[in-house]
Protein backbone atom coordinates (compact mmCIF):
# COMPACT_ATOMS: atom_id res chain seq x y z
CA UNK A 1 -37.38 -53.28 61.04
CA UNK A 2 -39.91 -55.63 59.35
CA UNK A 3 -38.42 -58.24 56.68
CA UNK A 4 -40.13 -56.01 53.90
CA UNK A 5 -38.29 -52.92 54.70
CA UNK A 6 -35.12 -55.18 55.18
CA UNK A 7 -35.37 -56.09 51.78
CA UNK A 8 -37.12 -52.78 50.13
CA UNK A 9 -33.43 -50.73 51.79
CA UNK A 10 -31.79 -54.27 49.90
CA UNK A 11 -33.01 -53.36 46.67
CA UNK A 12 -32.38 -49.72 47.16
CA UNK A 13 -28.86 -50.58 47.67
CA UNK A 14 -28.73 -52.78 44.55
CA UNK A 15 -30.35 -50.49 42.12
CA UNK A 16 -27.42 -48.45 42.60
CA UNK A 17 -25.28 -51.38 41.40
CA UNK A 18 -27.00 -52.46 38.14
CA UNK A 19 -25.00 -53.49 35.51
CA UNK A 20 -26.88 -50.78 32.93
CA UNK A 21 -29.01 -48.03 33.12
CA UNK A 22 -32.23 -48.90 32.67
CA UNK A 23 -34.61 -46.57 30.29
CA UNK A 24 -36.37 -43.45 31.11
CA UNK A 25 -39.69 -45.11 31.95
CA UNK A 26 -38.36 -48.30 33.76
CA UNK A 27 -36.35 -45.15 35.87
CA UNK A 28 -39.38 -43.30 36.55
CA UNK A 29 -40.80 -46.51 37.58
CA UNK A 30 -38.09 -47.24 40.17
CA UNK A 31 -38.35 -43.51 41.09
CA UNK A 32 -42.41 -43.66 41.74
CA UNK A 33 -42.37 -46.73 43.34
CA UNK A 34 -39.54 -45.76 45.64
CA UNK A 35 -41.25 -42.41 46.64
CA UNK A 36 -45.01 -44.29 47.33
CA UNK A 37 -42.91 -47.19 49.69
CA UNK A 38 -40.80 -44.73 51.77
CA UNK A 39 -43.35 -41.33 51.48
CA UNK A 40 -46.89 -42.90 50.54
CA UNK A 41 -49.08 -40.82 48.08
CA UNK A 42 -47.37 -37.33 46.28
CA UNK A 43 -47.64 -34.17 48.12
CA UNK A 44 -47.00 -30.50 46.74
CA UNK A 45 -47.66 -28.39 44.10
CA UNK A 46 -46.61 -29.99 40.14
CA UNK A 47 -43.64 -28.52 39.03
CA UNK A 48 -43.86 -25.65 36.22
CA UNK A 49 -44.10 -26.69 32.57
CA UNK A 50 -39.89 -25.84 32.54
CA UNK A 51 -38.89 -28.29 34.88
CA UNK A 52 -39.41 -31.46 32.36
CA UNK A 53 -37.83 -33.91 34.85
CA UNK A 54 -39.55 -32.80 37.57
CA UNK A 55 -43.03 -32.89 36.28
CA UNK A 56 -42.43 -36.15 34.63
CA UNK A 57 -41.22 -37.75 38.03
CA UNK A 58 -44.34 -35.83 39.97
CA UNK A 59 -46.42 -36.90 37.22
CA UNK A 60 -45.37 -40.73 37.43
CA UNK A 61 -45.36 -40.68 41.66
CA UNK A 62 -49.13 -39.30 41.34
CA UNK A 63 -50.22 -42.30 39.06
CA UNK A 64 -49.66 -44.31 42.55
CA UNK A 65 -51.71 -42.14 44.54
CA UNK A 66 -53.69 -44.73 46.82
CA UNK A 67 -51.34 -47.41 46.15
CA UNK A 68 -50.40 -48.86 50.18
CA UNK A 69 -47.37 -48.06 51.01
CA UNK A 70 -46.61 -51.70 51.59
CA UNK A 71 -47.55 -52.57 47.69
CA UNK A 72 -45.15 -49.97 46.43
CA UNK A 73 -42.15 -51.16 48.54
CA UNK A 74 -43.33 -54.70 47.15
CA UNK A 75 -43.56 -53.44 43.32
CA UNK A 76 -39.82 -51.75 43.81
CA UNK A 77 -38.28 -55.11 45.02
CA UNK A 78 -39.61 -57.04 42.23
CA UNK A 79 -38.67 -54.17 39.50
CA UNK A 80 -35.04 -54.14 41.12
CA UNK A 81 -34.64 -57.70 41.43
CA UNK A 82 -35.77 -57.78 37.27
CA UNK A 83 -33.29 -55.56 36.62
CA UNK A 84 -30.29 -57.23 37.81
CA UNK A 85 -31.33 -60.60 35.85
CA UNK A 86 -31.52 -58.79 32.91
């Protein structure tokens, strides 16, 4: 496993452990980021207009569409690792 994916399963692990819950958006951050590193760019349909959290999460993964995979995994670590200094 390369060093980045040693340290993108790392910050996984920690963002379990934070101290607080971070916001909604800093969450759907995490969450978009996470899906681009491990899945690359969204697949499947948009969730229906009742399913607020899904659509939201779908809606914030798609933003990344393009992003390399290895970018993402880089842009988690760094939002983790601000998280657990603040």
């Amino acid at each position: 496993m390369s060093d980045l994916a040693t340290r993108f399963q790392a910050a996984q692990d920690d963002s379990k452990k934070l101290s607080k819950r971070p916001d909604n958006d800093t969450l759907l951050s995490l969450y978009a980021h996470f899906k681009q590193g491990s899945a690359g760019d969204v697949e499947g349909k948009r969730p229906g207009f009742t399913d607020l959290v899904g659509r939201a999460k779908y809606d914030a993964w798609a933003k990344l569409k393009g992003m390399p995979q290895e970018t993402a995994m880089q842009a988690y670590i760094d939002l983790v690792e601000s998280l657990k200094g603040a």
